[in-house]
Protein backbone atom coordinates (compact mmCIF):
# COMPACT_ATOMS: atom_id res chain seq x y z
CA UNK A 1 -1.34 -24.71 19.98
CA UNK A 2 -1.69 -21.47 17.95
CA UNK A 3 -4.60 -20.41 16.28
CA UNK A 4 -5.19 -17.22 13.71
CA UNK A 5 -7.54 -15.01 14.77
CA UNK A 6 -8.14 -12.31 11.50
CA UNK A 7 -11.34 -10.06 13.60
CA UNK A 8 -12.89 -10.15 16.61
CA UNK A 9 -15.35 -12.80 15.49
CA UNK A 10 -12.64 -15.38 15.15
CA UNK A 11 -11.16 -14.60 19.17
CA UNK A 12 -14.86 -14.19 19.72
CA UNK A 13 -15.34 -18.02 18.35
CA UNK A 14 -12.82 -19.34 19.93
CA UNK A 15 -13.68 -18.08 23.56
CA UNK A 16 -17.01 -19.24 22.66
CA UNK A 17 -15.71 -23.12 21.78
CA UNK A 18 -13.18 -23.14 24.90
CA UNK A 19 -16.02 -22.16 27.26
CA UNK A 20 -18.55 -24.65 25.86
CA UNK A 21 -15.82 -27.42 26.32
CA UNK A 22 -14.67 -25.84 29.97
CA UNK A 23 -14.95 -27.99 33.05
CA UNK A 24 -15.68 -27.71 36.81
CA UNK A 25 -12.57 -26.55 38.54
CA UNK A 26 -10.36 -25.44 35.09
CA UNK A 27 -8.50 -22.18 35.77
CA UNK A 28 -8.02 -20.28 32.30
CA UNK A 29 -4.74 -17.41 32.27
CA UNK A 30 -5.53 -15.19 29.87
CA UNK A 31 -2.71 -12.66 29.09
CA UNK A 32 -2.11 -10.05 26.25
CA UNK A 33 -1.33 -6.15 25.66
CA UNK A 34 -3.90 -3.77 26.19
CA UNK A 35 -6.51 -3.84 23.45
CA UNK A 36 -5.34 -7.19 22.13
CA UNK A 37 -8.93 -8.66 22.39
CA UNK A 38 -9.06 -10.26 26.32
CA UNK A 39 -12.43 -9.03 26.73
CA UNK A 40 -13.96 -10.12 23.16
CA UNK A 41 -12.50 -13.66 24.08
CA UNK A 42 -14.11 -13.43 27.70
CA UNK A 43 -17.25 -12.54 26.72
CA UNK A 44 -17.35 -15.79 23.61
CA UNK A 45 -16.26 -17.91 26.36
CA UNK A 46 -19.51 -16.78 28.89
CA UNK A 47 -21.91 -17.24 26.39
CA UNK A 48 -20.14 -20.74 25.80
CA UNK A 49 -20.93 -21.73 29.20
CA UNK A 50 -24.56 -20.62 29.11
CA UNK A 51 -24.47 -17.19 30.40
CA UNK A 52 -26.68 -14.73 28.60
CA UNK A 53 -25.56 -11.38 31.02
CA UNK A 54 -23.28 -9.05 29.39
CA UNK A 55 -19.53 -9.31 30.66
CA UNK A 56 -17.15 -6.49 30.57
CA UNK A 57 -13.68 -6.72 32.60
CA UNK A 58 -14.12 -6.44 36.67
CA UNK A 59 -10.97 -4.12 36.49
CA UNK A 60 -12.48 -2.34 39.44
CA UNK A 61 -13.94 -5.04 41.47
CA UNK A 62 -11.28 -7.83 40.67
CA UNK A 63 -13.22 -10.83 40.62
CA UNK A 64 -16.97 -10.39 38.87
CA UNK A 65 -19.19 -13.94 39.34
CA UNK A 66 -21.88 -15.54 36.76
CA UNK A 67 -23.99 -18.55 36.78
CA UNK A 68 -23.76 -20.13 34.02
CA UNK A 69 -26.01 -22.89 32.76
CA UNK A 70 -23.83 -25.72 33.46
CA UNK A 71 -21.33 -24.37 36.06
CA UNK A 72 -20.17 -20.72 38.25
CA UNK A 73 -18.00 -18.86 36.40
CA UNK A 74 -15.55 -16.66 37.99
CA UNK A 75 -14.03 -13.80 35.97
CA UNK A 76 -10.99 -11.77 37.22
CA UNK A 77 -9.02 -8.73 36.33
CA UNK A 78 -6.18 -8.59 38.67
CA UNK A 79 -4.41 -5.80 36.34
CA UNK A 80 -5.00 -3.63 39.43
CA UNK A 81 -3.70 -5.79 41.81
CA UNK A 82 -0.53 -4.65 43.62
CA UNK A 83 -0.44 -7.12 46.47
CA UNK A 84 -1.11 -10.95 46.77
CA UNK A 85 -2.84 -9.89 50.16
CA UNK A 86 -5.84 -8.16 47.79
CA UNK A 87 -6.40 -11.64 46.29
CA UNK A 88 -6.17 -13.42 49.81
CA UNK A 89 -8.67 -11.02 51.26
CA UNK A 90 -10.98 -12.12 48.70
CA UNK A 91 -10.82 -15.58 49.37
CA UNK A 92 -9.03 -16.50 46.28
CA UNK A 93 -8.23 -19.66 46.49
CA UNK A 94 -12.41 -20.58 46.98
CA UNK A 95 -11.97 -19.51 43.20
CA UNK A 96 -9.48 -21.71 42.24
CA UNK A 97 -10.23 -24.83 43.75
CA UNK A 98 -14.21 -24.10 43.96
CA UNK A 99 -16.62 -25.64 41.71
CA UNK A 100 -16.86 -23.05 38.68
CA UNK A 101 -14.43 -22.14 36.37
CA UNK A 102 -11.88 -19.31 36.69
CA UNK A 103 -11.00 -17.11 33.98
CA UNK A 104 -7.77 -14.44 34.91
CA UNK A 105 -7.18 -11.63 32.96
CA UNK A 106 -3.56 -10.37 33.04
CA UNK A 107 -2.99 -13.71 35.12
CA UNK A 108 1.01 -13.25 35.01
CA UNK A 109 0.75 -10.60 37.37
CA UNK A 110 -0.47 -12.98 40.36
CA UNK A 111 2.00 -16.01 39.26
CA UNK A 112 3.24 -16.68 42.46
CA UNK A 113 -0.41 -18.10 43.49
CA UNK A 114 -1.53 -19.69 40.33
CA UNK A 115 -2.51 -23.36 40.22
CA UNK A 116 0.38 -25.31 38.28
CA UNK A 117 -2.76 -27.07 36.20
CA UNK A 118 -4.11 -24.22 34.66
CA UNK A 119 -4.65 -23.51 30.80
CA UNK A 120 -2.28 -20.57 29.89
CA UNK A 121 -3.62 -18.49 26.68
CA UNK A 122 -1.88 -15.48 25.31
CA UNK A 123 -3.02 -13.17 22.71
CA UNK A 124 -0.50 -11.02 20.65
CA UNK A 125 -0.99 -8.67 17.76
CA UNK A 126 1.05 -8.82 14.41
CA UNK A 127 0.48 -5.60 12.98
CA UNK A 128 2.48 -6.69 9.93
CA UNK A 129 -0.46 -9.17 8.97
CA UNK A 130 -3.06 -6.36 9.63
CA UNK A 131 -4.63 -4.41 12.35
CA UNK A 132 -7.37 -6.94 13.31
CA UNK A 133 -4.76 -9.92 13.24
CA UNK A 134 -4.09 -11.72 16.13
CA UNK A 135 -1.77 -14.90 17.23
CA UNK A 136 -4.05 -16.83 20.17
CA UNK A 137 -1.32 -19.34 22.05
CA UNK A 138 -3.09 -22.07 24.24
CA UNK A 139 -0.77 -24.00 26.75
């Protein structure tokens, strides 16, 4: 599917609708340039699932953690990530297969570990349909 995003409201939105409809043990891959909007999305997609603290990207801690209203939700950066190992030692896979829902920022990077039933989204910029334009892909 491939929705239009024309400002940061729209990605905003649509994070917003996805997390509302998320379910215990969904794994979201979110993937996109820097500055394509991954953090606007994350943050419509806490408040969908009830979470009223501000979220900005763990880049420095990997993995941040919120409780939502209706389910855990588990937010990663793993943009710094140069080993598997680093997402072993943090017990990963209690993430994954726990009972919250995992959001991954720059998810291709860990591939290798990734569940196969995960929801894949990718947001790209089209600078010939404007600055704020962007193309949101959901597999």
């Amino acid at each position: 599917m491939k929705i239009e995003s024309f400002n940061w409201k729209d990605t905003f939105n649509l994070g917003f609708e996805l997390g509302a409809k998320a379910k215990e043990g969904q794994v979201y891959c979110l993937s996109g340039d820097l500055g394509v909007g991954k953090t606007v999305f994350t943050q419509g997609f806490a408040q969908g699932l009830g979470i009223q603290e501000h979220v900005n990207s763990p880049t420095f801690t990997i993995v941040q953690e919120y409780q939502g209203s209706r389910m855990p939700f588990y937010h990663f950066d793993v943009y710094r990530i140069s080993d598997i190992e680093e997402m072993e030692e943090i017990g990963y896979q209690d993430y994954f297969y726990g009972n919250g829902v995992c959001l991954i920022e720059w998810a291709e990077l860990i591939e290798d570990i990734l569940p196969a039933d995960r929801i894949n989204i990718t947001i790209v910029k089209n600078l010939d349909k404007g600055f704020d334009y962007r193309e949101i892909i959901i597999e």
